[in-house]
Structure formats: structure tokens, C-alpha cells
N, C-alpha and C. Protein backbone atom coordinates (compact mmCIF):
# COMPACT_ATOMS: atom_id res chain seq x y z
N UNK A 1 -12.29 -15.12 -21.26
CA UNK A 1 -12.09 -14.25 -20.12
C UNK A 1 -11.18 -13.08 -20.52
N UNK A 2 -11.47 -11.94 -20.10
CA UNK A 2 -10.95 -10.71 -20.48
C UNK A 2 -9.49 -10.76 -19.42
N UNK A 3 -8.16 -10.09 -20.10
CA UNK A 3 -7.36 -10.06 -18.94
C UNK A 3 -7.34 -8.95 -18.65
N UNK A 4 -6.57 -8.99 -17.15
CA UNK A 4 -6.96 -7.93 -16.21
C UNK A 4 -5.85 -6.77 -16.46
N UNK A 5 -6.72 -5.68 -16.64
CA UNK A 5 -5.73 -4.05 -17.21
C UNK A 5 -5.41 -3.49 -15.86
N UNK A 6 -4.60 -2.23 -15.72
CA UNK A 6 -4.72 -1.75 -14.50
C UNK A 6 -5.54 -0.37 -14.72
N UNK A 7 -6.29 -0.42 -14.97
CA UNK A 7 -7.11 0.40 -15.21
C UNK A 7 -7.92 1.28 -13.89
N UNK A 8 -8.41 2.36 -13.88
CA UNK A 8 -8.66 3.09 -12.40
C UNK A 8 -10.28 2.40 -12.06
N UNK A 9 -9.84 1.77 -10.51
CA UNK A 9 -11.15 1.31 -10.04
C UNK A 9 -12.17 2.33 -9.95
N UNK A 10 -12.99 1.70 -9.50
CA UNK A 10 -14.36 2.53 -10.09
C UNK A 10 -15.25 1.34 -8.48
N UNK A 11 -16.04 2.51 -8.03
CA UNK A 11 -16.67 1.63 -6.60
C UNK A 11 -16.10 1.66 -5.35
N UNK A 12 -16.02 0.51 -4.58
CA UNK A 12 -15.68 0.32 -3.58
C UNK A 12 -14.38 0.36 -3.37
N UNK A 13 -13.49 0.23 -4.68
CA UNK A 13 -11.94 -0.11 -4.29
C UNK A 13 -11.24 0.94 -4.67
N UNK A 14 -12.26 2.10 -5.53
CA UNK A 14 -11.43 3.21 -6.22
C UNK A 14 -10.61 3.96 -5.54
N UNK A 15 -10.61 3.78 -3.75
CA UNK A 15 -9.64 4.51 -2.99
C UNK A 15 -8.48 3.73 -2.76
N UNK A 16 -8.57 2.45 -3.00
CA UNK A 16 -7.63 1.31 -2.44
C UNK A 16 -6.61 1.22 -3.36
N UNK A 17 -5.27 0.65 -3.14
CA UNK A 17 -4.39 0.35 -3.93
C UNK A 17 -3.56 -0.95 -3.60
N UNK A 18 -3.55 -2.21 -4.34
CA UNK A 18 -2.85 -3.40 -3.89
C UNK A 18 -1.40 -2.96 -3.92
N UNK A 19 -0.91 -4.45 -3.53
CA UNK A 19 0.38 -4.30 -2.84
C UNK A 19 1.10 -3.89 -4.28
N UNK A 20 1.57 -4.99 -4.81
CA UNK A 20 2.41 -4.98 -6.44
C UNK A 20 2.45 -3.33 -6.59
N UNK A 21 1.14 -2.87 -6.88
CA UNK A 21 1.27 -0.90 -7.57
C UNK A 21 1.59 -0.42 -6.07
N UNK A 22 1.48 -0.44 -4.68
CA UNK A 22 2.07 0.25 -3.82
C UNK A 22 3.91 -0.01 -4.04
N UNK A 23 3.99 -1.45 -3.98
CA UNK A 23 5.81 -1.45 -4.36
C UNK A 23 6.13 -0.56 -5.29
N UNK A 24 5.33 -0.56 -6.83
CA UNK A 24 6.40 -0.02 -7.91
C UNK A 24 5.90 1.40 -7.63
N UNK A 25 5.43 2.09 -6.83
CA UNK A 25 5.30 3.44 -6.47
C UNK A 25 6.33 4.18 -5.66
N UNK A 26 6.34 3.57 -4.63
CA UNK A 26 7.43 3.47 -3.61
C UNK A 26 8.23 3.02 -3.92
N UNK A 27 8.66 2.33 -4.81
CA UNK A 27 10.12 1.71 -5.62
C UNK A 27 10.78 0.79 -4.15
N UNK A 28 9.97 0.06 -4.23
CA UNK A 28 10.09 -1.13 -3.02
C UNK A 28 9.80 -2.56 -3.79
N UNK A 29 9.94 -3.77 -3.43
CA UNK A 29 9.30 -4.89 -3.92
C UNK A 29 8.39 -5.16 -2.68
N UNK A 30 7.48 -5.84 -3.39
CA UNK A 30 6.10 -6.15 -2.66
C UNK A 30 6.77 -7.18 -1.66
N UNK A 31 7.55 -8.07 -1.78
CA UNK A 31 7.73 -8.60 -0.58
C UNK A 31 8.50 -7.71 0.80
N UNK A 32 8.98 -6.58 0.48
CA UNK A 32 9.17 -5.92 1.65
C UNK A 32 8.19 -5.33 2.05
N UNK A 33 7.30 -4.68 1.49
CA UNK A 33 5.82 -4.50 1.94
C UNK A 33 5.50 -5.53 2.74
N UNK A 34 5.38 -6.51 2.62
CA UNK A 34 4.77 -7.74 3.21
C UNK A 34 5.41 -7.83 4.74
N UNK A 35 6.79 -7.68 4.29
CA UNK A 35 8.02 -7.61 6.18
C UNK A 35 7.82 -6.40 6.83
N UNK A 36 7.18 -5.73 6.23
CA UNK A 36 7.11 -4.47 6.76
C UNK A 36 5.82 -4.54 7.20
N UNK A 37 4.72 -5.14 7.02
CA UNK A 37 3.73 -5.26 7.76
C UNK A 37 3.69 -6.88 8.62
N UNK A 38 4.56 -7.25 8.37
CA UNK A 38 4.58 -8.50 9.55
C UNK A 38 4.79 -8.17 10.71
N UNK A 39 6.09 -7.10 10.31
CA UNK A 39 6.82 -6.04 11.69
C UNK A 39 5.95 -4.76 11.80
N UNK A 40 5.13 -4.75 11.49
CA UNK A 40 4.24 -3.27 12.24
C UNK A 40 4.74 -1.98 11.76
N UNK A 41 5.28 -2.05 11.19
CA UNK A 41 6.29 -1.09 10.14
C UNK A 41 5.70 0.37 9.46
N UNK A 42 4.88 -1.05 8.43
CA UNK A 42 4.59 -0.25 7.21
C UNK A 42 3.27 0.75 7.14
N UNK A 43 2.63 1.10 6.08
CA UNK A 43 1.57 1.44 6.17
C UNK A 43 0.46 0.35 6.21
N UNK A 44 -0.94 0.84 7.00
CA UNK A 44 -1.74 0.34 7.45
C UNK A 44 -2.75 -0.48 6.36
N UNK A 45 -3.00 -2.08 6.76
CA UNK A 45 -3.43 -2.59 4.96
C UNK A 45 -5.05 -3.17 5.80
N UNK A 46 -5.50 -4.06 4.56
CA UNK A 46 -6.56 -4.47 4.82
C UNK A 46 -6.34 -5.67 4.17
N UNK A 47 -6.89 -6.69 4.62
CA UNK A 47 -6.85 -8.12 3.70
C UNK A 47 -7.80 -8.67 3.39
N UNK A 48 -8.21 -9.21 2.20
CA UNK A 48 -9.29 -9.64 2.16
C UNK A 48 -8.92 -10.51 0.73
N UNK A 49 -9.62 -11.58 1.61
CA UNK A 49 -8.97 -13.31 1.30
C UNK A 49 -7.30 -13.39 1.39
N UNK A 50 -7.02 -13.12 0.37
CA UNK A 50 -5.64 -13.85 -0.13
C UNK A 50 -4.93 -12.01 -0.36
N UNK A 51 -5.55 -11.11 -0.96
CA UNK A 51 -5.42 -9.83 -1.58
C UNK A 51 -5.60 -9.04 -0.04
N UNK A 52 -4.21 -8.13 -0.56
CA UNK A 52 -4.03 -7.15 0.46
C UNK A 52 -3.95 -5.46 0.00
N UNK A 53 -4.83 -4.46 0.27
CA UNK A 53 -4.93 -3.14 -0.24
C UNK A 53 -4.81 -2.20 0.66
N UNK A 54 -3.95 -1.07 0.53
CA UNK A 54 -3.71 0.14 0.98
C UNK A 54 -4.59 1.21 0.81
N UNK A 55 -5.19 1.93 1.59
CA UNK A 55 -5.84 3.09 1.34
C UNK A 55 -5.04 3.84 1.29
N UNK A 56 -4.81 5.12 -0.50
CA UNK A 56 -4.03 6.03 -0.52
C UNK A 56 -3.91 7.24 0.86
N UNK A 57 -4.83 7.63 1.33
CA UNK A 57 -4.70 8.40 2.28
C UNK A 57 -4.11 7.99 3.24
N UNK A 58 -4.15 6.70 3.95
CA UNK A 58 -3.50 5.95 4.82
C UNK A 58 -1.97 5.84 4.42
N UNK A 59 -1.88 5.51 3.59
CA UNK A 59 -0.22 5.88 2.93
C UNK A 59 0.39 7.26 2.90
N UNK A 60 -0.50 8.16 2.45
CA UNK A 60 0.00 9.45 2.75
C UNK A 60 0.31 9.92 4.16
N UNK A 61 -0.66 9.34 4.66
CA UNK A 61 -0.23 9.97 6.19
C UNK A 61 0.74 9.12 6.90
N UNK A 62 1.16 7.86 6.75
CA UNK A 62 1.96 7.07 7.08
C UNK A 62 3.31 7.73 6.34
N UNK A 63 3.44 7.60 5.30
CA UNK A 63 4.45 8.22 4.75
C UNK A 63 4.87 9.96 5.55
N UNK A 64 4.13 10.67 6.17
CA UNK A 64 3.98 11.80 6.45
C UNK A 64 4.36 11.73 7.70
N UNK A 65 4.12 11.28 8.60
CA UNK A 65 4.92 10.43 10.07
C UNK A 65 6.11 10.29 9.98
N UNK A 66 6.49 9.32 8.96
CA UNK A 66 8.07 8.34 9.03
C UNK A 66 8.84 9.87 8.93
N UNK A 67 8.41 10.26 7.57
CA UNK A 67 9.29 11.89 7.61
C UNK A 67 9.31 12.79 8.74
N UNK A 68 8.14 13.09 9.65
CA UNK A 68 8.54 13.53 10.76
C UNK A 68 9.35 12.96 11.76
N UNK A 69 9.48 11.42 11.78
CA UNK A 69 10.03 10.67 12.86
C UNK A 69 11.23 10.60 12.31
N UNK A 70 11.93 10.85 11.04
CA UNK A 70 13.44 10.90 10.19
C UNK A 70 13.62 12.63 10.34
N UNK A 71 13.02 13.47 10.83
CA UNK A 71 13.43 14.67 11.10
C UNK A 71 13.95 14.96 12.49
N UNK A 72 13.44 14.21 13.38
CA UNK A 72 13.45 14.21 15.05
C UNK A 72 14.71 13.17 15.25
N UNK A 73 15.00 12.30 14.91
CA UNK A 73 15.75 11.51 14.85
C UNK A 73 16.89 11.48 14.18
């Protein structure tokens, strides 16, 4: 069995990004990702089975909110 690279998806997932590479992007650990979507928080995910993925655009614009709502506030 080949091990798994992080190499750029290709298909259906090439827009998606799991949790682990959303933490070390955001310089977060994946388990606050996780509290942050328990609490309605975070950016908007998808689950499927056990694996949970972010659509980059969905992050951008989530991220693009919080900064307006940290400007008003």
C-alpha cells in the first residue's frame, strides 16, 4: 500500500480541505476546529463518515465575516 502524500486533490475533493491542513493553516489545532464547530462557531464543514472537509471558499468567506464582526465590535 502506497502511503498517503499531501499532494493536490484532483476531482471531487480538489476544492475541499480536511481538518488537520485547515488547523496548520490557521495555526489552530484541529481539535479546536472541532469546538468550534460543535459551538456553531467555525467555518461551515461537511462530514462524511468519520472525515470532515472545508470548502476553501467557505472559509474565505467565513473568515471574511468574523473580520467584519471584529471591526463593528
Amino acid at each position: 500500500m502506497k502511503p498517503r502524500t499531501a499532494e493536490p486533490r484532483a476531482g471531487v475533493l480538489s476544492d475541499w480541505i480536511g481538518r488537520v491542513e485547515l488547523a496548520e493553516e490557521l495555526g489552530v489545532t484541529p481539535d479546536t476546529l472541532a469546538r468550534w464547530a460543535t459551538r456553531g462557531t467555525g467555518p461551515p464543514l461537511v462530514k462524511v463518515g468519520r472525515r470532515v472537509f472545508y470548502r476553501r471558499k467557505s472559509v474565505e468567506r467565513w473568515l471574511a465575516e468574523s473580520e467584519r464582526k471584529n471591526q463593528n465590535g
